[in-house]
Protein backbone atom coordinates (compact mmCIF):
# COMPACT_ATOMS: atom_id res chain seq x y z
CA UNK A 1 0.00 0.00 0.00
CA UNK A 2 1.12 3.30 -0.88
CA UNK A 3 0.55 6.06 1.22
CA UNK A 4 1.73 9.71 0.62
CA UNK A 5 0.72 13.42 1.43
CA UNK A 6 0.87 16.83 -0.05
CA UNK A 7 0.58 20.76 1.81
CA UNK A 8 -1.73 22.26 -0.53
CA UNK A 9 -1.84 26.09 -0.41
CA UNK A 10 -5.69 26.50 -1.07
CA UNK A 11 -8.62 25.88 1.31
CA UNK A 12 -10.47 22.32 0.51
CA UNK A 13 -12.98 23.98 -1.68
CA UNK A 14 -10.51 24.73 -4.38
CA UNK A 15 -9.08 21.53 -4.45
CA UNK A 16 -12.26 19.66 -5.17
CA UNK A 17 -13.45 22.34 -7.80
CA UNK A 18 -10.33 20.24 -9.58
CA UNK A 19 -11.27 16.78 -8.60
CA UNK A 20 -14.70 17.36 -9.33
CA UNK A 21 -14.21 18.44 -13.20
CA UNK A 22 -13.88 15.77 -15.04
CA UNK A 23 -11.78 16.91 -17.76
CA UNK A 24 -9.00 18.42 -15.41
CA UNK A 25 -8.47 14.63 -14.42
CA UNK A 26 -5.51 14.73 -17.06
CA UNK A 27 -4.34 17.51 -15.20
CA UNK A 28 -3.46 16.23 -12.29
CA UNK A 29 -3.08 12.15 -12.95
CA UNK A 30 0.40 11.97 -13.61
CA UNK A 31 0.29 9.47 -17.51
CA UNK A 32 -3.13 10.85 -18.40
CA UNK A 33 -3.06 12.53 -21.55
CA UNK A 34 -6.95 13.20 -22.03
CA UNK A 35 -9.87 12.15 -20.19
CA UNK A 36 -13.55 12.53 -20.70
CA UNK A 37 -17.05 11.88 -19.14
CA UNK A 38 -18.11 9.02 -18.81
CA UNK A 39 -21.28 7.59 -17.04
CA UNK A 40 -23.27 9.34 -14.30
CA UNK A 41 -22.31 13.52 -12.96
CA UNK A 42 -18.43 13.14 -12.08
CA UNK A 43 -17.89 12.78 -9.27
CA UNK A 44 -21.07 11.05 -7.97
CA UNK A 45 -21.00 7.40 -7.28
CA UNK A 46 -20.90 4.97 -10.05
CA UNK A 47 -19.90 7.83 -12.52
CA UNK A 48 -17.31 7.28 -14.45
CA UNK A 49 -14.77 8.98 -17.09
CA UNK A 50 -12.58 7.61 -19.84
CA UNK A 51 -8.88 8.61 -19.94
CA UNK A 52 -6.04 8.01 -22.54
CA UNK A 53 -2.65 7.22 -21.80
CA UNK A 54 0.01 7.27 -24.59
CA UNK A 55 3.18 5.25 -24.37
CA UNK A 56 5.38 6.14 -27.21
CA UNK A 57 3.28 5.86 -30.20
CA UNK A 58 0.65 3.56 -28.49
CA UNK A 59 -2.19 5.37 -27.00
CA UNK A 60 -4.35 3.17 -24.21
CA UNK A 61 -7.31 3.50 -22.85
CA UNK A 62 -8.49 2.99 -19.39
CA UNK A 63 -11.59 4.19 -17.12
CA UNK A 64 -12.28 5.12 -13.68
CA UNK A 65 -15.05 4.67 -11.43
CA UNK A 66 -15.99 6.80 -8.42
CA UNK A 67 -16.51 4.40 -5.38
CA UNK A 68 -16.81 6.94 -2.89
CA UNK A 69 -18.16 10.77 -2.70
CA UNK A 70 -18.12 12.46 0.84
CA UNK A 71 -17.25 15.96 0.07
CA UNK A 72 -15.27 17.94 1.15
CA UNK A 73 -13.68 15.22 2.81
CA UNK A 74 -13.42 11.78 0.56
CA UNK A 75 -12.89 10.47 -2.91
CA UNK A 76 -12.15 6.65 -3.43
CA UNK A 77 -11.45 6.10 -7.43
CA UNK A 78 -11.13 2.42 -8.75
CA UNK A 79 -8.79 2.93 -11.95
CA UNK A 80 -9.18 0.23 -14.55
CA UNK A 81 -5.83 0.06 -16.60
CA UNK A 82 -7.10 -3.20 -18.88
CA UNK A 83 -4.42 -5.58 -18.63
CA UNK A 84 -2.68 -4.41 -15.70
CA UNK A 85 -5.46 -4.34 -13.98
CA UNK A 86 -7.53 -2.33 -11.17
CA UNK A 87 -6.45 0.15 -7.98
CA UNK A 88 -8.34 1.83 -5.57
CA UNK A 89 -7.08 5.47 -5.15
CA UNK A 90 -8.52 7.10 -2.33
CA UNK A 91 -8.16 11.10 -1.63
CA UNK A 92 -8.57 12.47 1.71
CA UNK A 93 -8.76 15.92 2.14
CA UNK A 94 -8.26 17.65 5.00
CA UNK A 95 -8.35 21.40 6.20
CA UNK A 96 -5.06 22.26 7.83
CA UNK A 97 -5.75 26.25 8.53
CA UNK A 98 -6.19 28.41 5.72
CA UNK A 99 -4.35 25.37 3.06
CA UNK A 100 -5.70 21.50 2.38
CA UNK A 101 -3.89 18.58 3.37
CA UNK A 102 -4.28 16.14 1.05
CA UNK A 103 -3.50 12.27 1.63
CA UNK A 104 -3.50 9.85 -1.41
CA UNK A 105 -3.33 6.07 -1.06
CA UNK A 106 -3.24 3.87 -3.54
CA UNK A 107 -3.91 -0.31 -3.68
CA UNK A 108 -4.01 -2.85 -6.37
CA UNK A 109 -7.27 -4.56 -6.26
CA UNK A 110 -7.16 -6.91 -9.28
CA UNK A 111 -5.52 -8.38 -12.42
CA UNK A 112 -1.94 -8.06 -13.06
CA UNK A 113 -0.72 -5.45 -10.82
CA UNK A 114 -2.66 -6.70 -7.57
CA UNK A 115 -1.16 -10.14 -8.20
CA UNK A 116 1.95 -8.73 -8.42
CA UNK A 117 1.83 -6.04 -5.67
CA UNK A 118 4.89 -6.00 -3.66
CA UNK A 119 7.69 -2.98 -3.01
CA UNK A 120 9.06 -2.79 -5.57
CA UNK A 121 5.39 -1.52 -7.12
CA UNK A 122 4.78 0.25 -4.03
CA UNK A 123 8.33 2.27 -4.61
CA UNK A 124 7.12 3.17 -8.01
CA UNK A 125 3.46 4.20 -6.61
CA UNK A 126 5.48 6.59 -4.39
CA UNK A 127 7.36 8.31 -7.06
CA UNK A 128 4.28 8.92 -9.41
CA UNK A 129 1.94 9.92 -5.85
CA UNK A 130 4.83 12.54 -5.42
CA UNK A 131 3.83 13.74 -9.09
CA UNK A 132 0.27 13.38 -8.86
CA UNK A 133 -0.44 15.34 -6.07
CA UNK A 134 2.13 18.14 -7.50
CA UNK A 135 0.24 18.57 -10.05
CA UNK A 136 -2.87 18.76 -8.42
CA UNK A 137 -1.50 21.61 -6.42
CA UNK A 138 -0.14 23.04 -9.49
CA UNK A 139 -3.59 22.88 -10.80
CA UNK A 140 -5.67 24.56 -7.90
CA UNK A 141 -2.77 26.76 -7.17
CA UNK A 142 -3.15 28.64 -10.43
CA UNK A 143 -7.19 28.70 -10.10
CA UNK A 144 -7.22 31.52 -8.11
CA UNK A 145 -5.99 33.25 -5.56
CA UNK A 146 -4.26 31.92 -1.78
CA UNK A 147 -6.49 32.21 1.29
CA UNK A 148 -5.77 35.48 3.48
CA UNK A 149 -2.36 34.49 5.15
CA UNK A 150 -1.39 31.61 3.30
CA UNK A 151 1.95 31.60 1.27
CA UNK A 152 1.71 31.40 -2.26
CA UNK A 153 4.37 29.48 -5.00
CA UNK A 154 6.30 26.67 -4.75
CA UNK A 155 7.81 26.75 -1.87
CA UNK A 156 4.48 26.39 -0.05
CA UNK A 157 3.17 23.63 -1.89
CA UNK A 158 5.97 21.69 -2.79
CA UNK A 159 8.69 21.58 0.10
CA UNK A 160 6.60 21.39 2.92
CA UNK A 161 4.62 18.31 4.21
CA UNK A 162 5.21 15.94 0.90
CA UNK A 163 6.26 12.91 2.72
C-alpha cells in the first residue's frame, strides 16, 4: 500500500473544484493525456470517465469509477488500466488552517498489478503519488488566488509536508 501526502496552499474547496471536473483529471493524474465523461455527474457514485494514456506511439485507454463521494472530505477512485489491472485510489482531504492537506493512497485490487503487488510496485506508486499530487496543487494553485495568510508558489506547496 502506498501512502503519501501533499501541503496544498488552497482551502479544501478549491481543491475539489479540480477533482470534481472531469476533464482536469488529465491535469493532475500523472500518464493521463486526455480524459472525458463518462457515465453518471463526475464525481457522484458509479460515474465514471474515460482517460487516454500514450506510451510512445501507443495510446491506451483505461476508465475510472468513483466508489466513494463524501465531500469535502473523501474520494475513493477504482482505476481500470485493462491488462494491468484495477487500484483503488482514495483522496482524503483535510483542512489544515487556511491550506488543504491532502493524503493519497493507492492499492491494487485486481488483475496483473494486484497479483503482483509487492515494493518494488509500491516504490514506483510513491514516485508517481509525489507527481500526482504536484500537479494537483499546481492545478488549484493557479485557479485563483491563496487564502488570506497563506503563502503562495512553490515553496508552499511543494517543500513542505510531501512525505
Amino acid at each position: 500500500m502506498a501512502v503519501r501526502h501533499h501541503l496544498i496552499a488552497r482551502e479544501p474547496a478549491a481543491v475539489w473544484r479540480v477533482l470534481s471536473d472531469p476533464a482536469r483529471y488529465a491535469d493532475w493524474v500523472v500518464g493521463t493525456a486526455r480524459s472525458f465523461p463518462g457515465e453518471g455527474r463526475w464525481p457522484e457514485v458509479g460515474s465514471s470517465l474515460t482517460y487516454t494514456v500514450r506510451l510512445g506511439s501507443k495510446e491506451l485507454r483505461g476508465y475510472t469509477v468513483v466508489r466513494r463521494h463524501e465531500p469535502p472530505r473523501w474520494l475513493e477512485l477504482e482505476a481500470h488500466s485493462g491488462p494491468l489491472g484495477t487500484a483503488r485510489v482514495a483522496l482524503d482531504i483535510r483542512p489544515w488552517g487556511d491550506e488543504t492537506l491532502v493524503i493519497v493512497d493507492e492499492h491494487p485490487l485486481r488483475g496483473f498489478a494486484g497479483a503482483a503487488h509487492n515494493l518494488v510496485l509500491d516504490a514506483f506508486l510513491q514516485v508517481r503519488h509525489r507527481g500526482m499530487l504536484g500537479r494537483l496543487a499546481a492545478a488549484v494553485e493557479h485557479d485563483g488566488p491563496a487564502p488570506a495568510g497563506a503563502q503562495a508558489g512553490p515553496a508552499t506547496s511543494r517543500g513542505r509536508a510531501d512525505g
